[in-house]
C-alpha atoms as a PDB file:
ATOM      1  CA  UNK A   1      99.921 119.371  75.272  1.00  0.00           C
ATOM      2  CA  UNK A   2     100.726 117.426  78.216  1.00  0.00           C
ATOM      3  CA  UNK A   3     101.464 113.759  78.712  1.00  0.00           C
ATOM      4  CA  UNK A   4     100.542 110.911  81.062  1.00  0.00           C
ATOM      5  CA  UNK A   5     103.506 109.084  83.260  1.00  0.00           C
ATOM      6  CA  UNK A   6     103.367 106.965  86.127  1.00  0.00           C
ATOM      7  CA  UNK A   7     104.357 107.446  89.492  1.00  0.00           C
ATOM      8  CA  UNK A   8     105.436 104.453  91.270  1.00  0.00           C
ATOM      9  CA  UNK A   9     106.200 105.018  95.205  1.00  0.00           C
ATOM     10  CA  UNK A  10     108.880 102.779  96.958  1.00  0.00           C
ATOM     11  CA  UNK A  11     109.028  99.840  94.955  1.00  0.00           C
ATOM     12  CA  UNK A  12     111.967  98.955  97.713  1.00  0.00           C
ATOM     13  CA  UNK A  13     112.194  95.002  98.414  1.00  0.00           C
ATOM     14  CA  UNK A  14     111.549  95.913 102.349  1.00  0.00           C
ATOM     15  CA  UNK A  15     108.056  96.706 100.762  1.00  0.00           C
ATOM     16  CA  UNK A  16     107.445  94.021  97.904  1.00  0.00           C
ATOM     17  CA  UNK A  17     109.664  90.412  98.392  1.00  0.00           C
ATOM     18  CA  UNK A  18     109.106  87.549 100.649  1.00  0.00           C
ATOM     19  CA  UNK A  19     111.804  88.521 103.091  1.00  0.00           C
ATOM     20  CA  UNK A  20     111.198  92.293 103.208  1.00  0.00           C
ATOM     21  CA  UNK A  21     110.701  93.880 106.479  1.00  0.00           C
ATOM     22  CA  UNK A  22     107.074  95.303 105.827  1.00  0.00           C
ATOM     23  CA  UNK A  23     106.205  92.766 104.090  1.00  0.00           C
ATOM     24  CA  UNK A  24     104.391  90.389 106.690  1.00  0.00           C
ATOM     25  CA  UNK A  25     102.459  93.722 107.342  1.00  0.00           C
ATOM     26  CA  UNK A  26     101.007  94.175 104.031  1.00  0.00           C
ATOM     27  CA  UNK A  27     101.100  90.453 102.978  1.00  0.00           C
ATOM     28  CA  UNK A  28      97.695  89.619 103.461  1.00  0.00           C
ATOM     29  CA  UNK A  29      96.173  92.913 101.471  1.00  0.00           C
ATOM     30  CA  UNK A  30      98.360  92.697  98.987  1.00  0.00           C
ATOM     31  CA  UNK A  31      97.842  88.817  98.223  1.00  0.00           C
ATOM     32  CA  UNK A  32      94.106  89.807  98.350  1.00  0.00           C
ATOM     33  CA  UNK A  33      94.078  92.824  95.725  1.00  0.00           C
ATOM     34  CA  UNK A  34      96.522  91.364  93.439  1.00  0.00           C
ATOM     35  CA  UNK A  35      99.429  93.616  94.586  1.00  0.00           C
ATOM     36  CA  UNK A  36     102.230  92.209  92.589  1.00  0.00           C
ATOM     37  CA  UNK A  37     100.212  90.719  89.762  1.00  0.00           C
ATOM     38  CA  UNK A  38      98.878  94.353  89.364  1.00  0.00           C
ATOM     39  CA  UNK A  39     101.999  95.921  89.593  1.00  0.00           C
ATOM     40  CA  UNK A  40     103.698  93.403  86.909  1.00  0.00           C
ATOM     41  CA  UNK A  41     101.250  94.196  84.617  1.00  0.00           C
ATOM     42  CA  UNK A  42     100.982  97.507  85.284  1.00  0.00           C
ATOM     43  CA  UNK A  43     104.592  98.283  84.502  1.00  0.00           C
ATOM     44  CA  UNK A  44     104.595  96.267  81.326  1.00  0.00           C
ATOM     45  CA  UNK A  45     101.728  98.145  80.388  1.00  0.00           C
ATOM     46  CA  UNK A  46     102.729 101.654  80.556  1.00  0.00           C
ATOM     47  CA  UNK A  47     106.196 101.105  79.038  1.00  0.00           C
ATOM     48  CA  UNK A  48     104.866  99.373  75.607  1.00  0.00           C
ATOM     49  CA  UNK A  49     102.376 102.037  75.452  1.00  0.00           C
ATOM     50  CA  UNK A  50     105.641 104.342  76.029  1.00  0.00           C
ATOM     51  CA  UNK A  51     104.331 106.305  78.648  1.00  0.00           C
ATOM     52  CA  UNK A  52     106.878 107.569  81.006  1.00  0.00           C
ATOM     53  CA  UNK A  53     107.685 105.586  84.636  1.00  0.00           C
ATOM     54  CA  UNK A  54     108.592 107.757  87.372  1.00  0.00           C
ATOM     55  CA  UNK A  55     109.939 106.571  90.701  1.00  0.00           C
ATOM     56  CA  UNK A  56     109.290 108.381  93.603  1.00  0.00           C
ATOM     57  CA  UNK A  57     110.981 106.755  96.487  1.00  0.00           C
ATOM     58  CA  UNK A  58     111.314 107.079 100.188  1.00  0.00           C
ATOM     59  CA  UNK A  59     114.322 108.386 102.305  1.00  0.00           C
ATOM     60  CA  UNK A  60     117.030 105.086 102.625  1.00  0.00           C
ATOM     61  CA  UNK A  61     117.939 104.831 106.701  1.00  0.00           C
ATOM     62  CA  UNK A  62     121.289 105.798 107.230  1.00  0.00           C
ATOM     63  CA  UNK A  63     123.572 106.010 110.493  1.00  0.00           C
ATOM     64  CA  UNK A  64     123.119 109.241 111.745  1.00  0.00           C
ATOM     65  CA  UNK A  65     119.146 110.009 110.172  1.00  0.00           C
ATOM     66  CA  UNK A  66     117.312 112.431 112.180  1.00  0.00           C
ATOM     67  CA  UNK A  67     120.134 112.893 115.026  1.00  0.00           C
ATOM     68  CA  UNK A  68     120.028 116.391 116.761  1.00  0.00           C
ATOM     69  CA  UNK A  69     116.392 116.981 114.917  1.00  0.00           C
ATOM     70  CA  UNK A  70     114.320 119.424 116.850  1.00  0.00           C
ATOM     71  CA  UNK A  71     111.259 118.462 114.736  1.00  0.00           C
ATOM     72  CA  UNK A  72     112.026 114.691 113.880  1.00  0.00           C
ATOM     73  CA  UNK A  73     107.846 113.381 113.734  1.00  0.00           C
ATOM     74  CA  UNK A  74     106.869 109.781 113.618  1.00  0.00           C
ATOM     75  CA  UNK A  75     107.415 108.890 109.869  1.00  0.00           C
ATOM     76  CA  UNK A  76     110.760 110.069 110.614  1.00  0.00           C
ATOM     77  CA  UNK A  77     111.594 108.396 114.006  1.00  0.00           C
ATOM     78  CA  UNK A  78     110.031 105.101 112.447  1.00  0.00           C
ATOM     79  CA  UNK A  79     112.569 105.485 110.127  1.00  0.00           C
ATOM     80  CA  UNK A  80     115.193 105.532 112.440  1.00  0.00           C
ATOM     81  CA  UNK A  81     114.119 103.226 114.579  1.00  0.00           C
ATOM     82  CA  UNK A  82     112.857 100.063 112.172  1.00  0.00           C
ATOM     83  CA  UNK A  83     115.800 101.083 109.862  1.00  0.00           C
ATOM     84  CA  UNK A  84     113.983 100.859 106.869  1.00  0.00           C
ATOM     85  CA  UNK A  85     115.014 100.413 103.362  1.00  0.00           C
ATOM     86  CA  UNK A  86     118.356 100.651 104.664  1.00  0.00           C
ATOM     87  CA  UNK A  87     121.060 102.074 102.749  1.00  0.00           C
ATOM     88  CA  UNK A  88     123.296  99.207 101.285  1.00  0.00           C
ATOM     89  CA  UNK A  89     121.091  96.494 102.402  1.00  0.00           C
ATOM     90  CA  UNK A  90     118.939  94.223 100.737  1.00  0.00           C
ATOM     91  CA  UNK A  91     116.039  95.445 101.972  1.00  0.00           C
ATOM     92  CA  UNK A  92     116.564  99.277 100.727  1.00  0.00           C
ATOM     93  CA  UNK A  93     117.548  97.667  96.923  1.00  0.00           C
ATOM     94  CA  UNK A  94     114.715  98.506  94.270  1.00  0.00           C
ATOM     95  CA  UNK A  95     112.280  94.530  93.956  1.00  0.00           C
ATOM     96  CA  UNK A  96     114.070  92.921  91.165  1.00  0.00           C
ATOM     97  CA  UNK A  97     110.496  93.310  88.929  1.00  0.00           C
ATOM     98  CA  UNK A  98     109.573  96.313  90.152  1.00  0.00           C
ATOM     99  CA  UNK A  99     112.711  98.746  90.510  1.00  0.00           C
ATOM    100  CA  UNK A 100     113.415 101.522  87.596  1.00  0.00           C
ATOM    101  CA  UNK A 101     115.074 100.254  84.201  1.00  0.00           C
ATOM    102  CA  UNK A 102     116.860 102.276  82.187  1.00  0.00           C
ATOM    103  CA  UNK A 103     114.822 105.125  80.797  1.00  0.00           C
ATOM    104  CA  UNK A 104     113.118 105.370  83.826  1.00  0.00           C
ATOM    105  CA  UNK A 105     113.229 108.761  86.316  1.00  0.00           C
ATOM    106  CA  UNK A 106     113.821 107.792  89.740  1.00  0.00           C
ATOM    107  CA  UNK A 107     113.241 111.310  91.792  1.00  0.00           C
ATOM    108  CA  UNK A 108     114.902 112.170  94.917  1.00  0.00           C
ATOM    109  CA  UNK A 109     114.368 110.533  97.535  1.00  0.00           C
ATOM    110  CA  UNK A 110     111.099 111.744  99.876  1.00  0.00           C
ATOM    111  CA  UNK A 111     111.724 111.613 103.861  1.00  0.00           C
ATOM    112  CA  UNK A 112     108.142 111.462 104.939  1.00  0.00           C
ATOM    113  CA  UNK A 113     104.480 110.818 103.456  1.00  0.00           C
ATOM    114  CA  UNK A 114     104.844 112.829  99.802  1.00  0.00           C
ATOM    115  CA  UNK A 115     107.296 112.136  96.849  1.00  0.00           C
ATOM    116  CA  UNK A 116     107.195 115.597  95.936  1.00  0.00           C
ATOM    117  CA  UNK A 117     107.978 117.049  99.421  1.00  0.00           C
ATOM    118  CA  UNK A 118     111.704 118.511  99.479  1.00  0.00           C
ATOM    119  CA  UNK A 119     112.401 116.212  96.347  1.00  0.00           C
ATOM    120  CA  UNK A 120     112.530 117.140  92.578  1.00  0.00           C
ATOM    121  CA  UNK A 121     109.684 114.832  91.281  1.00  0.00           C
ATOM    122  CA  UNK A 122     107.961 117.655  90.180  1.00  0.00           C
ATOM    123  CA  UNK A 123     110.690 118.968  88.491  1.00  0.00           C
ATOM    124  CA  UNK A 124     111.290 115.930  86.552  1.00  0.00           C
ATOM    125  CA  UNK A 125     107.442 115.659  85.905  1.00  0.00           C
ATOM    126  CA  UNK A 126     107.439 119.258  84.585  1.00  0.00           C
ATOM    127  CA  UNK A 127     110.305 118.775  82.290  1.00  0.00           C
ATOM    128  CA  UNK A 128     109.024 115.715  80.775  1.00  0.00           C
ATOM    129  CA  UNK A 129     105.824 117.576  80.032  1.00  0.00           C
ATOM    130  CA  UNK A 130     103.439 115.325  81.923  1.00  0.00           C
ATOM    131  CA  UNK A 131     100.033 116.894  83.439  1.00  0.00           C
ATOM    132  CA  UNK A 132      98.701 114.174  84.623  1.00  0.00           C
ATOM    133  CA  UNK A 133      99.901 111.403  86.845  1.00  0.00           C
ATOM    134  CA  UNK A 134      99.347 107.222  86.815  1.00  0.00           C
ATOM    135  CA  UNK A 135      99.402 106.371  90.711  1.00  0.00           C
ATOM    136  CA  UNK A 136     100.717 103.453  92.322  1.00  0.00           C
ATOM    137  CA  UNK A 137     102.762 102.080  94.876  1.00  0.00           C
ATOM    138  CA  UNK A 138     103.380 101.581  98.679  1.00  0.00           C
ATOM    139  CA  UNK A 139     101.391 102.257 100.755  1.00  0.00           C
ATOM    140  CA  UNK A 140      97.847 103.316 100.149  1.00  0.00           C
ATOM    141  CA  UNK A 141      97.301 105.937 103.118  1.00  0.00           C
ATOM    142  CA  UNK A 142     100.908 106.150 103.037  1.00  0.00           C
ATOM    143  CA  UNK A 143     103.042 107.770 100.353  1.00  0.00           C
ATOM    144  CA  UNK A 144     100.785 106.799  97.692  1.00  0.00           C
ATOM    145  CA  UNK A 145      97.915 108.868  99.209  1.00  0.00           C
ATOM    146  CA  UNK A 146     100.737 111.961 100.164  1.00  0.00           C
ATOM    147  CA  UNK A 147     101.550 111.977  96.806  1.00  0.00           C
ATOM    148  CA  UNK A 148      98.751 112.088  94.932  1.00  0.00           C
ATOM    149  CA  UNK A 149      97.348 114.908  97.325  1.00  0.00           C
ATOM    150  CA  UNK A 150     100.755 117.018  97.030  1.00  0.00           C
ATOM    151  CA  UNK A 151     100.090 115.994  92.991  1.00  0.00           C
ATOM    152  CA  UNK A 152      96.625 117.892  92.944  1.00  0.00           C
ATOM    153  CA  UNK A 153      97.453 120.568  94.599  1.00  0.00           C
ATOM    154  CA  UNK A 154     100.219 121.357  92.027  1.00  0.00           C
ATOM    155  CA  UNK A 155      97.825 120.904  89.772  1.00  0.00           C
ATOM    156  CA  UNK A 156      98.441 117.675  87.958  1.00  0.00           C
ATOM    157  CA  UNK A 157      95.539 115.242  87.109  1.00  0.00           C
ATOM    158  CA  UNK A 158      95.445 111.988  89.160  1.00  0.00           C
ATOM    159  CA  UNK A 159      94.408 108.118  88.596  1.00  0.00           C
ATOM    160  CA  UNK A 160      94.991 106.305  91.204  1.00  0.00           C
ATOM    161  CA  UNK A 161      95.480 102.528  90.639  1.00  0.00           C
ATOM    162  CA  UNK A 162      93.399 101.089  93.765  1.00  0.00           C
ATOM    163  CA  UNK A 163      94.456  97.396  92.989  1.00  0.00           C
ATOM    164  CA  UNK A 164      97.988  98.227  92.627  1.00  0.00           C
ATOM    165  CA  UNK A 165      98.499  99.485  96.153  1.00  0.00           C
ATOM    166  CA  UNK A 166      98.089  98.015  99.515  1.00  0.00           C
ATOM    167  CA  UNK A 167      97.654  98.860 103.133  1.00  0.00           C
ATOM    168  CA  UNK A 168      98.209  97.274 106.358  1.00  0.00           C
ATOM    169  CA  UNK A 169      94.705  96.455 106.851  1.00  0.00           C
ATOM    170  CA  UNK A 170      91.740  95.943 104.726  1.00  0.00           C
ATOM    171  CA  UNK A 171      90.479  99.061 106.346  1.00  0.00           C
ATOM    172  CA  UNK A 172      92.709 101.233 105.699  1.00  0.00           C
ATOM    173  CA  UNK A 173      93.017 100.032 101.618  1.00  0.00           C
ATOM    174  CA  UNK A 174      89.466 100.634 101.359  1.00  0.00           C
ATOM    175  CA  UNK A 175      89.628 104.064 103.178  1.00  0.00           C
ATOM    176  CA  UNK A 176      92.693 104.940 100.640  1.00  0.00           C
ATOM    177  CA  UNK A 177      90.417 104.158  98.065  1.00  0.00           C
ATOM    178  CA  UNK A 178      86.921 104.439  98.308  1.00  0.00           C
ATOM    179  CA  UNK A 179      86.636 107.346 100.636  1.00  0.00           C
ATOM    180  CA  UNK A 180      89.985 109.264 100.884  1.00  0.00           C
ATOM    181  CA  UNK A 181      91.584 108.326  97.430  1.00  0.00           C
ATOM    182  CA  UNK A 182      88.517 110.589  94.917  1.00  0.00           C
ATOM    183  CA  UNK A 183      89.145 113.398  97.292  1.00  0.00           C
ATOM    184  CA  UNK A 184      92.291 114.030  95.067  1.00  0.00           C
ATOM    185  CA  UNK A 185      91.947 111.968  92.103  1.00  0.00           C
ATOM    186  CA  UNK A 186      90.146 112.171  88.745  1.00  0.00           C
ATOM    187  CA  UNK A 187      89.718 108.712  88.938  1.00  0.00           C
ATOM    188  CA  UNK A 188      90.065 105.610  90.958  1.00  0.00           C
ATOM    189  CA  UNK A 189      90.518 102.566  88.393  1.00  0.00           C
ATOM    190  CA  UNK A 190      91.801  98.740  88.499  1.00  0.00           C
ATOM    191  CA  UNK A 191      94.923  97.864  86.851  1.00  0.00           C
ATOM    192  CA  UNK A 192      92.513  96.434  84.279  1.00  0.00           C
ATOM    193  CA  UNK A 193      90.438  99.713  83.888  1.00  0.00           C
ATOM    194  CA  UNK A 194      94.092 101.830  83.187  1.00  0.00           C
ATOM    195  CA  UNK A 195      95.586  99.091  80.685  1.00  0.00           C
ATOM    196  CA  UNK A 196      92.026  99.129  78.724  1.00  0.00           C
ATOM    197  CA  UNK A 197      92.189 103.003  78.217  1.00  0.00           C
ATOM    198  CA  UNK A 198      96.011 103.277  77.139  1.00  0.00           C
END
């Protein structure tokens, strides 16, 4: 029978502290949705109900990324250019609350919009017997959404956590959501919704 885990995308401090680089970009959806209250909680949740945490996290910038690529597109050049989560920076540590802990399974890393693209998250996934997937993470239409749509089509269930996410605009959260987000999953709950049916 197959278990539940949760996949949490790029829980880098570029994404989630004060002085992060994308942080002024998401700040004022995530302070509305709850973003790190829902993530705190979230986490705590899962791992006293023992349910397995997954990290799925992005490609760090290094000297050198996407040189000499032929078919570099604009998640990758971004990359490149903004230098996120940089390798051996603070912003390209894990958030001191939200990075793995021991126990956890942090996959390789992704390069573009899915965790599971050219990494081995479903690998790990597979091994640890889970079939269906907790969602949450940075960002909505980003990652998250990549994800969970690379997720379904490999045939694992899907929640996605809609208040433990955030986008750079309201739109675009409640796009990821409400219109884009029960294309691929089973269900869209709050962080309040998931905790209650643990």
């Amino acid at each position: 029978m197959s278990k539940t885990g949760l996949v949490l995308v790029d829980p880098y401090n570029d994404f989630l502290a004060d002085d992060g680089r994308l942080w002024p970009r998401i700040r004022d959806v995530a302070e509305e949705v709850g973003l790190r209250e829902h993530l705190r909680a979230l986490l705590e949740g899962v791992r006293t109900a023992g349910i397995a945490v997954f990290v799925a996290p992005h490609r760090r910038w290094r000297p050198g990324d996407v040189d000499g690529w032929t078919r570099a597109r604009r998640p990758h050049t971004a990359l490149r250019d903004a230098r996120l989560y940089a390798l051996g920076t603070p912003g390209g540590e894990w958030h001191p609350e939200f990075g793995p802990r021991p126990g956890d399974v942090v996959a390789t890393e992704h390069w573009a919009m899915s965790g599971f693209a050219h990494t081995d998250l479903d690998q790990q996934l597979r091994q640890h017997g889970i079939g269906h997937i907790i969602l949450a993470g940075l960002t909505a239409p980003g990652c998250v959404e990549g994800t969970g749509r690379f997720a379904m089509e490999l045939g694992y269930g899907v929640t996605l956590v809609k208040d433990a996410t955030a986008a750079f605009t309201m739109e675009l959260q409640r796009a990821a959501t409400e219109q884009t987000g029960p294309l691929y999953a089973d269900a869209v709950l709050t962080t309040a919704e998931v905790l209650r049916g643990l």
